[in-house]
C-alpha atoms as a PDB file:
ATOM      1  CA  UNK A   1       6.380  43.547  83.301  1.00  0.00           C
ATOM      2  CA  UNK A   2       2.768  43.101  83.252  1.00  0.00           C
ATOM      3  CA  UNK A   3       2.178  45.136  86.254  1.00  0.00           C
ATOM      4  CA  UNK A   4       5.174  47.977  85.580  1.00  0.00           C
ATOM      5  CA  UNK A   5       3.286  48.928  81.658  1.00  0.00           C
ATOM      6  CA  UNK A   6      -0.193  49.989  81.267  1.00  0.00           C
ATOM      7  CA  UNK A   7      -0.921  47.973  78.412  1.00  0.00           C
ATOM      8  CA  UNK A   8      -3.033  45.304  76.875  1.00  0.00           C
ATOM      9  CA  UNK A   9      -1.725  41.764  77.680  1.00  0.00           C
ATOM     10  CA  UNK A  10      -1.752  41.014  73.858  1.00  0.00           C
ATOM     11  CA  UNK A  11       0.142  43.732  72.908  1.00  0.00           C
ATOM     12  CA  UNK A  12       2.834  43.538  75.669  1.00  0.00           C
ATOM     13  CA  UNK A  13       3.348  39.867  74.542  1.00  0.00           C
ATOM     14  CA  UNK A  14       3.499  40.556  71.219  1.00  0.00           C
ATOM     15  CA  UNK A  15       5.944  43.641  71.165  1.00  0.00           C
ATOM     16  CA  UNK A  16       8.187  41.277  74.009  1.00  0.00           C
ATOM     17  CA  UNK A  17       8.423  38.669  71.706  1.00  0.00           C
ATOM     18  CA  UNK A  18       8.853  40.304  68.498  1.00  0.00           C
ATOM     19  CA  UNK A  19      11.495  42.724  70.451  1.00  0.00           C
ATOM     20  CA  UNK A  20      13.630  39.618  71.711  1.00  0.00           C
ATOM     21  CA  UNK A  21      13.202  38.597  68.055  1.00  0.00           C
ATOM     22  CA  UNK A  22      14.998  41.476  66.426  1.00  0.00           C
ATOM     23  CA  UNK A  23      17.392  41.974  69.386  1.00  0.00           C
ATOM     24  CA  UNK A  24      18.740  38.663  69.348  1.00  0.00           C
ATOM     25  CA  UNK A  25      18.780  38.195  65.807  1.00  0.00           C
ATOM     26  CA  UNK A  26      22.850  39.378  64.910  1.00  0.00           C
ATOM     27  CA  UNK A  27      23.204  35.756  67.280  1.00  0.00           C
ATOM     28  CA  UNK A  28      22.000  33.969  64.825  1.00  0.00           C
ATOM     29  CA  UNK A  29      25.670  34.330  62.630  1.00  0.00           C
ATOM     30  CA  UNK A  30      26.923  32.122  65.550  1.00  0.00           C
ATOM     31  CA  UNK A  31      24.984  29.487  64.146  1.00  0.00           C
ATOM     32  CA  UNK A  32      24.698  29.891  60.511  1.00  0.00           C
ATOM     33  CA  UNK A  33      26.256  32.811  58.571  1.00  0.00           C
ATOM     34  CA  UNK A  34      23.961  32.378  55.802  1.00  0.00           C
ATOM     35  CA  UNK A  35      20.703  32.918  57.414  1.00  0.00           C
ATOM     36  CA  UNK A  36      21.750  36.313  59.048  1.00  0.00           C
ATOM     37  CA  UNK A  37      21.264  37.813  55.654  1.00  0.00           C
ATOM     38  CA  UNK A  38      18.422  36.284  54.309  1.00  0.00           C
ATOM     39  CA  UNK A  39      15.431  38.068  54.255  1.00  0.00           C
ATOM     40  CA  UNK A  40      12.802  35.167  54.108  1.00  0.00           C
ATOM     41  CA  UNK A  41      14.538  33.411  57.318  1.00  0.00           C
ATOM     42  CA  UNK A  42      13.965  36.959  58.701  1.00  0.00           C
ATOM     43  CA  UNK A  43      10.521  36.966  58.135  1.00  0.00           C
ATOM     44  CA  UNK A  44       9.301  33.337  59.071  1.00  0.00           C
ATOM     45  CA  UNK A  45      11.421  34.304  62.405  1.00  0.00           C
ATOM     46  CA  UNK A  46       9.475  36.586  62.926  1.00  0.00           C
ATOM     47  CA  UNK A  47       6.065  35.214  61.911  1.00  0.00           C
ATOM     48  CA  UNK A  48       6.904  32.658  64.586  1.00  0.00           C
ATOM     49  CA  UNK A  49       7.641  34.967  67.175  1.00  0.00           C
ATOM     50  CA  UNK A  50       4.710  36.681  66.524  1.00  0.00           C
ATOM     51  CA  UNK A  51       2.991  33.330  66.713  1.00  0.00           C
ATOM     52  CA  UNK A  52       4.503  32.938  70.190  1.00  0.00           C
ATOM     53  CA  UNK A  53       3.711  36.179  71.349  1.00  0.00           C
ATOM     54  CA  UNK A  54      -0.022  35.873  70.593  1.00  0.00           C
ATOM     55  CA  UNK A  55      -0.018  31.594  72.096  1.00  0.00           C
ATOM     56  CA  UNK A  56       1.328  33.325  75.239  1.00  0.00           C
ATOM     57  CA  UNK A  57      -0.960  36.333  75.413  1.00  0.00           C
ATOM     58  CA  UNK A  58      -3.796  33.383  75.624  1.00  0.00           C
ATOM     59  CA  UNK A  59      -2.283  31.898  78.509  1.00  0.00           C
ATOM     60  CA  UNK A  60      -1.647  34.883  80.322  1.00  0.00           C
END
């Protein structure tokens, strides 16, 4: 992906991380009903992905 988009490596991991994050969240009803509509399990979701996004930008 790296090579295909002329972007910053921090960015691209960021917006790949955060973008799994929001596209695989509906899943999350598999597992627990309950957190699909919360709004804070939303957010520290995402905060972690966002945290993941920026740990793997480093390594890249």
């Amino acid at each position: 992906m790296r090579r295909r988009a002329d972007i910053d490596e921090r960015r691209l991991a960021l917006a790949l991380a955060l973008g799994e994050h929001v596209a695989l969240w509906p899943f999350i009803s598999l597992v627990d009903r309950r957190l699909v509509t919360s709004p804070r399990a939303f957010a520290q979701a995402t905060y972690r992905h966002a945290l993941f996004g920026l740990v793997l930008s480093r390594l890249a």
